[in-house]
N, C-alpha and C. Protein backbone atom coordinates (compact mmCIF):
# COMPACT_ATOMS: atom_id res chain seq x y z
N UNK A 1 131.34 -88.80 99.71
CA UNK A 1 130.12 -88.28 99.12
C UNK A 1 129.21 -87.75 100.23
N UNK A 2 129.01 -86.24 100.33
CA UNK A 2 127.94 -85.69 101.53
C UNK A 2 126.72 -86.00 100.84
N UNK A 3 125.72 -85.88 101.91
CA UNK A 3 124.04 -86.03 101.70
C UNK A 3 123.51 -85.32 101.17
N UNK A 4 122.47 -85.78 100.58
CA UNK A 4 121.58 -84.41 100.03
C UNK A 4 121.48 -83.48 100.72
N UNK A 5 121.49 -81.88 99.58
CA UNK A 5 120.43 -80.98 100.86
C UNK A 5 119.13 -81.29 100.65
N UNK A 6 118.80 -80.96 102.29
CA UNK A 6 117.07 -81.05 102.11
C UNK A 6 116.43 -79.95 101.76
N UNK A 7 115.56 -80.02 101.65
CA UNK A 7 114.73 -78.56 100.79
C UNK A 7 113.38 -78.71 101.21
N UNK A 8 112.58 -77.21 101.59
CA UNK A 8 111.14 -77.31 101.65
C UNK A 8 110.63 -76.14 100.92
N UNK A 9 109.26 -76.56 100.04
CA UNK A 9 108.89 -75.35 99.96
C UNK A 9 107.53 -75.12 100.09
N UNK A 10 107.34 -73.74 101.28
CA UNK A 10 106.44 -73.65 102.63
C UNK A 10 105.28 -72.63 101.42
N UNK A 11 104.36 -72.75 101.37
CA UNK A 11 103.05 -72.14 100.96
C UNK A 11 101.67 -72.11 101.92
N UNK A 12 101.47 -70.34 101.27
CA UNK A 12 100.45 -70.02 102.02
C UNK A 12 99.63 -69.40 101.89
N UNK A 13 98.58 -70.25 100.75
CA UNK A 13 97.16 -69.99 100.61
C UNK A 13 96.19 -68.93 101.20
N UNK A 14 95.80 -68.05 100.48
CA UNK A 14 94.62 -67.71 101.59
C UNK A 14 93.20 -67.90 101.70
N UNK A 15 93.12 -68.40 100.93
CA UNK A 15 91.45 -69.21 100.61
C UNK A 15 91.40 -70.34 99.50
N UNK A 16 90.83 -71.53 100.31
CA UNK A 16 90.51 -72.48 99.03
C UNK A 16 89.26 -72.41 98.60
N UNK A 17 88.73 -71.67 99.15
CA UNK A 17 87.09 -71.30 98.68
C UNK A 17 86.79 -69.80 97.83
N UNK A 18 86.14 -70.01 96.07
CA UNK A 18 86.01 -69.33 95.70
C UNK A 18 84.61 -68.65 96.44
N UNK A 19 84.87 -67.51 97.24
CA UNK A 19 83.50 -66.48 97.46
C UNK A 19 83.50 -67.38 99.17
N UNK A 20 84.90 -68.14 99.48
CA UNK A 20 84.31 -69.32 100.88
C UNK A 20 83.19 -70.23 101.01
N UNK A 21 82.52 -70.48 99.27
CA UNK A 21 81.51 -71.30 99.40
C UNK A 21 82.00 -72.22 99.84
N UNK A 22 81.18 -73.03 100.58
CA UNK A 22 81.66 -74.81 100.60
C UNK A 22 81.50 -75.90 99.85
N UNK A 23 80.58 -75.26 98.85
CA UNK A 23 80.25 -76.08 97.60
C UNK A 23 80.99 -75.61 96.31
N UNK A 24 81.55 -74.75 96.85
CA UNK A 24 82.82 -74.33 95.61
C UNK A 24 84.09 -75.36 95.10
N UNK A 25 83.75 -75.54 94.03
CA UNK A 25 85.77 -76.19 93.74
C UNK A 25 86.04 -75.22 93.38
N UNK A 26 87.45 -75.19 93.85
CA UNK A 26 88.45 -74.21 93.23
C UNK A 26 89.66 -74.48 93.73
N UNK A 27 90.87 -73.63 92.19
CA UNK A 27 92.24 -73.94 93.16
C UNK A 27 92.27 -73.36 94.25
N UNK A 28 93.16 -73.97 95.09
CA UNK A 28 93.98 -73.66 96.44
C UNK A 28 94.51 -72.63 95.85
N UNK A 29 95.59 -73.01 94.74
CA UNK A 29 96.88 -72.35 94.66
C UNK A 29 98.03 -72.77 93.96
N UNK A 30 98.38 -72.00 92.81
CA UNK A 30 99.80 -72.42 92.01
C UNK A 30 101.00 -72.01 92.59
N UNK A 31 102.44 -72.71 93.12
CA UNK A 31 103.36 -71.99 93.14
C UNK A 31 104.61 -72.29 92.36
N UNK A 32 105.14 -71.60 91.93
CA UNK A 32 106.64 -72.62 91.02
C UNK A 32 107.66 -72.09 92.06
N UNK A 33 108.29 -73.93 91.44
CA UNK A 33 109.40 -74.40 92.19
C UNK A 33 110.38 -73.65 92.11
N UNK A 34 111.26 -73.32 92.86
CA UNK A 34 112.58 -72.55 92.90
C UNK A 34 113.60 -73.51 92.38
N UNK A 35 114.22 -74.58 92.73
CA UNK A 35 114.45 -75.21 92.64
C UNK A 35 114.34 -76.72 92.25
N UNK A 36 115.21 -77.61 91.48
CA UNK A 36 114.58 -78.82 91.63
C UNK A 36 114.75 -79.96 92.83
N UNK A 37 113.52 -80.79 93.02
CA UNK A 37 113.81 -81.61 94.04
C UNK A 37 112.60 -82.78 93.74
N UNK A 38 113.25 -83.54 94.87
CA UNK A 38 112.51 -85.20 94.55
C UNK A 38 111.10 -84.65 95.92
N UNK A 39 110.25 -84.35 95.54
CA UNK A 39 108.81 -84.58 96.44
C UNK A 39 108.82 -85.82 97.50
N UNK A 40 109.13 -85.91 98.77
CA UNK A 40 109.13 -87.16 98.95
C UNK A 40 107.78 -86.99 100.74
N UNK A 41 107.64 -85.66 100.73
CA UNK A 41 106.29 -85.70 102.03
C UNK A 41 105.69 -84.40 101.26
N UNK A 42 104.46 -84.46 101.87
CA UNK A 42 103.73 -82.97 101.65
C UNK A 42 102.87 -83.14 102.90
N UNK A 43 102.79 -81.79 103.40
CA UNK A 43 102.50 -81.68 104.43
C UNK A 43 101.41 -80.58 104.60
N UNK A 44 100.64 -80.96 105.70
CA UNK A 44 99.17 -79.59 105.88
C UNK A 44 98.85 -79.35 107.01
N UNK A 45 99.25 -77.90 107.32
CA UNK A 45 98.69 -77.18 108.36
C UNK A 45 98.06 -76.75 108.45
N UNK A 46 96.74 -77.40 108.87
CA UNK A 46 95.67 -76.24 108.99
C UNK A 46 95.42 -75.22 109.91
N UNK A 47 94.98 -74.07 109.35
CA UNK A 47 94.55 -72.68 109.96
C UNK A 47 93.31 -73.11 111.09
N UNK A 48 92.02 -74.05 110.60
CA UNK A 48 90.85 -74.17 111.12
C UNK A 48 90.28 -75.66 111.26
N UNK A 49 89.91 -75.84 111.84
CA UNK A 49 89.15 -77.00 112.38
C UNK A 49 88.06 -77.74 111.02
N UNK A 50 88.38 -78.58 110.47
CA UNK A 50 87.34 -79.06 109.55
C UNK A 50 86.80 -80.56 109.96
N UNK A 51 85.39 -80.81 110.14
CA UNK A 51 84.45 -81.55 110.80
C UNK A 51 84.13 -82.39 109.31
N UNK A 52 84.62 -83.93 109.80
CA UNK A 52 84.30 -85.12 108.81
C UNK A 52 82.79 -85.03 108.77
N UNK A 53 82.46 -85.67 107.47
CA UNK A 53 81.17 -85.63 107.12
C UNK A 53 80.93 -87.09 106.03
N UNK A 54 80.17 -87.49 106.33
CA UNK A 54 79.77 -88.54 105.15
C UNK A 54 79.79 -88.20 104.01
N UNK A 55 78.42 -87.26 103.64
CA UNK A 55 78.37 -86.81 102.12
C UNK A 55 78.69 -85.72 102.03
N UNK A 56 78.70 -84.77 102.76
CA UNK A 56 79.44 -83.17 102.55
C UNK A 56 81.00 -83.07 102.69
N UNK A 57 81.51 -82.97 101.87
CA UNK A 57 82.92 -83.17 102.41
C UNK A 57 83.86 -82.12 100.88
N UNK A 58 84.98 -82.26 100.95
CA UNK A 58 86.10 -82.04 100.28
C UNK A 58 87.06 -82.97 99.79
N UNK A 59 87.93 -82.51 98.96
CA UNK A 59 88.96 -83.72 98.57
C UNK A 59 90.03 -82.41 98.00
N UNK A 60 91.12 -82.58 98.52
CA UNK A 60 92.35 -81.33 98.03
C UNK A 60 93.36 -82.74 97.87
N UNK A 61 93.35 -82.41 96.21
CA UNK A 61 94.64 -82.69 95.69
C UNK A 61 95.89 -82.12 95.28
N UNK A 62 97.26 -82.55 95.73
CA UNK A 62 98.52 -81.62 95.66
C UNK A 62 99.15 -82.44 94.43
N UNK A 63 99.42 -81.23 93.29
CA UNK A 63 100.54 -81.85 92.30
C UNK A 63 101.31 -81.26 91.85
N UNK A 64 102.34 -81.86 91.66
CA UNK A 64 103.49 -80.92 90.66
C UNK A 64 103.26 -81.26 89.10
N UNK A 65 103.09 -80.01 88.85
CA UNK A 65 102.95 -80.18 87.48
C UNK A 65 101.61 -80.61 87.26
N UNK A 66 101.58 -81.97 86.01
CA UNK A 66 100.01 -82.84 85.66
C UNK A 66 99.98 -83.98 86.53
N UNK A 67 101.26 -84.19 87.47
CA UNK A 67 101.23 -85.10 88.27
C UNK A 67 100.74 -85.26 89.84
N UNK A 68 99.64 -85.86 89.63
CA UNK A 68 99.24 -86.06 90.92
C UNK A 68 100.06 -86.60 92.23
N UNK A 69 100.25 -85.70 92.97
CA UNK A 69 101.03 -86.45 94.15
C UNK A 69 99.97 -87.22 95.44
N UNK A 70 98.98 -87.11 95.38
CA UNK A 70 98.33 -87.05 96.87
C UNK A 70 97.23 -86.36 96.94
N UNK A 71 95.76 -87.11 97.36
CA UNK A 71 95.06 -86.21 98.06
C UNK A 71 94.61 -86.91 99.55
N UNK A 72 93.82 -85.68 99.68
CA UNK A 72 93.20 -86.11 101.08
C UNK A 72 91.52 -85.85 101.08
N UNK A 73 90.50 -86.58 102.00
CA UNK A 73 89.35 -85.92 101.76
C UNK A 73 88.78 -85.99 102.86
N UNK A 74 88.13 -85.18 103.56
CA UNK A 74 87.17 -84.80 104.98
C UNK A 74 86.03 -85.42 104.98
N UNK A 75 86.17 -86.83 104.50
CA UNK A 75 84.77 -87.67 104.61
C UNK A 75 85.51 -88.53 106.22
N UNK A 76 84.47 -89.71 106.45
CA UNK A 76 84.24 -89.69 107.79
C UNK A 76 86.05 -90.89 107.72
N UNK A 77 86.07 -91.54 106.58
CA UNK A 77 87.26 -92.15 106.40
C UNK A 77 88.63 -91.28 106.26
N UNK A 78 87.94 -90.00 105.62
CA UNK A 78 89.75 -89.79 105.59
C UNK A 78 90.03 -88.82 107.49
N UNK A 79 88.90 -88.35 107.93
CA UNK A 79 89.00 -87.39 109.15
C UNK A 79 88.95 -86.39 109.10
N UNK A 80 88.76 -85.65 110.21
CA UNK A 80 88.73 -84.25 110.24
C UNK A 80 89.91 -83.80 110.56
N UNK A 81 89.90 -82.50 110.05
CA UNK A 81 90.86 -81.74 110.56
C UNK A 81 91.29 -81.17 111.76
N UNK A 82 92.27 -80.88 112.37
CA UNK A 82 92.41 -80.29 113.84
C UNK A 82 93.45 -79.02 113.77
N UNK A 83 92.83 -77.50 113.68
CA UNK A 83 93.60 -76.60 113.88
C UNK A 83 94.82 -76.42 114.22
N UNK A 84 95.76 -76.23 113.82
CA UNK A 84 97.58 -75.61 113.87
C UNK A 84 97.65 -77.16 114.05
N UNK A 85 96.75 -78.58 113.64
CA UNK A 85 97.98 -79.92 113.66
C UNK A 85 98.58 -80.21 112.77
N UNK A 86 99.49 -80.58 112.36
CA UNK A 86 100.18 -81.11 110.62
C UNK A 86 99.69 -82.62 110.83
N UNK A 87 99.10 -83.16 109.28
CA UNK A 87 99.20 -84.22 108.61
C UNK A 87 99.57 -84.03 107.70
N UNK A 88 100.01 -85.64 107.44
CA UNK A 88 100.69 -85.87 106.27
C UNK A 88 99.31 -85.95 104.69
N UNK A 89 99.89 -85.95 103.54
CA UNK A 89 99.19 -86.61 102.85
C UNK A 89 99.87 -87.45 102.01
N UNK A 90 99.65 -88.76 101.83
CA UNK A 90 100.01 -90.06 101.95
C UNK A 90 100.07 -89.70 100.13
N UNK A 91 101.50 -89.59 99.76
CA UNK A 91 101.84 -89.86 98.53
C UNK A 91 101.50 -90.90 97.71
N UNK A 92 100.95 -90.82 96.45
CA UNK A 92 100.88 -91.86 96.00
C UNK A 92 100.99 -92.44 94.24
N UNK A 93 100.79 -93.47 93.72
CA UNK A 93 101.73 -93.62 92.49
C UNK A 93 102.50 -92.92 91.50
N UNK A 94 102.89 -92.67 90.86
CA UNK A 94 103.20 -92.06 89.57
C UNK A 94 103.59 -91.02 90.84
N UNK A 95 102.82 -90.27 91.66
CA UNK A 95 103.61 -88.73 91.97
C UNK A 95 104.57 -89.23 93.52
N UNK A 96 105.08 -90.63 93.77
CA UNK A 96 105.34 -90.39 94.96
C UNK A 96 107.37 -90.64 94.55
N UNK A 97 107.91 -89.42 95.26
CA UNK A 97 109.29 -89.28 94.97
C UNK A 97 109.58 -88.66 93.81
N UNK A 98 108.25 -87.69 93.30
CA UNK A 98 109.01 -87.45 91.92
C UNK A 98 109.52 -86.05 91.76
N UNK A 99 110.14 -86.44 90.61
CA UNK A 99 111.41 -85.38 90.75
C UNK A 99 110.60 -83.99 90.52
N UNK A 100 110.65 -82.93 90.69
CA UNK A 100 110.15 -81.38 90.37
C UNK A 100 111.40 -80.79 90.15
N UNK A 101 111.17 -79.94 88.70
CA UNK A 101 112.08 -79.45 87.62
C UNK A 101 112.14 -77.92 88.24
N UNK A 102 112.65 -76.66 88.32
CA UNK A 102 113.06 -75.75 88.51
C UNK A 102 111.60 -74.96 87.56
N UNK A 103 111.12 -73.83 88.09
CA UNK A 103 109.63 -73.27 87.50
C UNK A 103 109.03 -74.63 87.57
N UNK A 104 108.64 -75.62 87.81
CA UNK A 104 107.49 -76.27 87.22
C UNK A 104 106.35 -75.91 88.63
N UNK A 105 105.46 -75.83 88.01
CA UNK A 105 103.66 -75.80 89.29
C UNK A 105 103.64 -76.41 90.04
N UNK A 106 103.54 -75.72 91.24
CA UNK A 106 102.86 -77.28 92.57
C UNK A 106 101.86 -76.70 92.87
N UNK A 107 100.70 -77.13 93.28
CA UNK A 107 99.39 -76.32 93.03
C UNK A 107 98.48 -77.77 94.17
N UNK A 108 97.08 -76.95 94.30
CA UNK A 108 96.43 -77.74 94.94
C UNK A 108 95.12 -77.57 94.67
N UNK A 109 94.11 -78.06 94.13
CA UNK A 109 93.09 -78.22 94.00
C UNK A 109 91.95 -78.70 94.98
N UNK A 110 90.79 -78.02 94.98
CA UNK A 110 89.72 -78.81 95.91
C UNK A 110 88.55 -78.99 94.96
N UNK A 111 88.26 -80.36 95.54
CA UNK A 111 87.01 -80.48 94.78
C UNK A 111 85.99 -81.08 96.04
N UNK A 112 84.56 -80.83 95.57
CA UNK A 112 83.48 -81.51 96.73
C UNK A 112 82.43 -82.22 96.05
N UNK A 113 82.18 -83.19 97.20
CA UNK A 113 80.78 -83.77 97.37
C UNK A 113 79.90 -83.33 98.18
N UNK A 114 78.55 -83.84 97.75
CA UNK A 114 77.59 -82.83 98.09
C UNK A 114 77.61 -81.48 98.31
N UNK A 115 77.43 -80.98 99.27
CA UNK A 115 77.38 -79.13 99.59
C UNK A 115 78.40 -79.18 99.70
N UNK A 116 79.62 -79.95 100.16
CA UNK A 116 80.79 -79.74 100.65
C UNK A 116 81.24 -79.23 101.73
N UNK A 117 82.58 -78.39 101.50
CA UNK A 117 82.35 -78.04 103.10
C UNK A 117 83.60 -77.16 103.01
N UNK A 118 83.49 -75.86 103.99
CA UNK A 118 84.21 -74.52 103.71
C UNK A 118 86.08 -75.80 104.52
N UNK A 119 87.14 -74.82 103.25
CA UNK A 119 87.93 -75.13 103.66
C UNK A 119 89.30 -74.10 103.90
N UNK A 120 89.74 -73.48 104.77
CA UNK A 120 89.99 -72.20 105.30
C UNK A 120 91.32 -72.25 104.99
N UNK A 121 92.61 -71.37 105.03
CA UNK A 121 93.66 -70.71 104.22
C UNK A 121 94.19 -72.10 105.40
N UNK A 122 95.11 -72.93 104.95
CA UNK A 122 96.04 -74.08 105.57
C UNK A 122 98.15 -73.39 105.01
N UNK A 123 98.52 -73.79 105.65
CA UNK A 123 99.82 -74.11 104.73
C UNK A 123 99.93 -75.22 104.23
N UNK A 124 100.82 -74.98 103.51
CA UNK A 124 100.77 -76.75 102.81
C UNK A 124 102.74 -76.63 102.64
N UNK A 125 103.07 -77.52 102.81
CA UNK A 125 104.99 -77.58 102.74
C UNK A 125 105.12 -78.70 101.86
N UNK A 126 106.17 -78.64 100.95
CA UNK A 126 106.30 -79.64 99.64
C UNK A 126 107.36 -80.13 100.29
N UNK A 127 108.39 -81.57 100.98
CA UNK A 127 109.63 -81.74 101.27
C UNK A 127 110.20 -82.37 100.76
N UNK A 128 111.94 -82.55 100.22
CA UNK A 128 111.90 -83.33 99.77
C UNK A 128 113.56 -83.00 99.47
N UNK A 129 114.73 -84.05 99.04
CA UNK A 129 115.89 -83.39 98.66
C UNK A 129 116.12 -82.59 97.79
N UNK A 130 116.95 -81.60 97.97
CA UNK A 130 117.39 -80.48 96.07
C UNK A 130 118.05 -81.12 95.29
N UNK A 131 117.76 -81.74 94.76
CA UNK A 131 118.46 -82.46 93.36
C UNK A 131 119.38 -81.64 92.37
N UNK A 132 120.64 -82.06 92.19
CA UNK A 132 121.96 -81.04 91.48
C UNK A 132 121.71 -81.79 89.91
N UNK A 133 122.17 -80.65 89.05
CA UNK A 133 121.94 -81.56 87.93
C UNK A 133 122.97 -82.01 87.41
């Protein structure tokens, strides 16, 4: 019995800010799956430098489908961001390992507190094995 293949699929946003407000929510971005596969990292590259904040901040959540996989948020707990570094975002219940069906949405949402805070075109990579049916 050989191993899974692995599979990624690499997205690339160009603004999570409707108009670049920083007090804007808005989607990131919908993409459908080519394939199916088990979600098992998601990953973010950011384009730009984003500076933790207590009450101004962001929160980008990644899901497939209605299922939440993961967010992250630029308050002083979750950190700032550091230009061209990858972090992870730390999968979690119901969306962590789950399977993604062939067309279904992976999409990313931002939402803010207070004024918030501008959040600039990132990649984001979904990883995870291609599941055969």
């Amino acid at each position: 019995m050989s191993a899974p293949e692995f599979g990624e699929v690499r997205v690339f946003p160009t603004n999570i800010n409707a108009g670049n407000a920083a007090s804007a929510p808005s989607d990131y971005g919908q993409w459908k799956q080519a394939a199916k596969m088990r979600i098992t990292k998601v990953t973010v590259v950011p384009s730009a430098a984003v500076t933790a904040h207590a009450t101004n901040y962001a929160t980008l959540t990644v899901k497939a489908g209605a299922t939440t996989l993961g967010t992250i948020v630029t308050d002083v707990a979750g950190g700032s961001w550091v230009a061209g570094t990858p972090f992870e975002i730390t999968l979690t219940g119901s969306g962590k390992d789950v399977e993604v069906s062939t067309d279904e949405v992976l999409s990313a949402v931002k939402s803010v507190a207070g004024t918030g805070v501008v959040l600039t075109a990132s990649e984001i990579i979904f990883s995870g094995p291609i599941m055969r049916d």
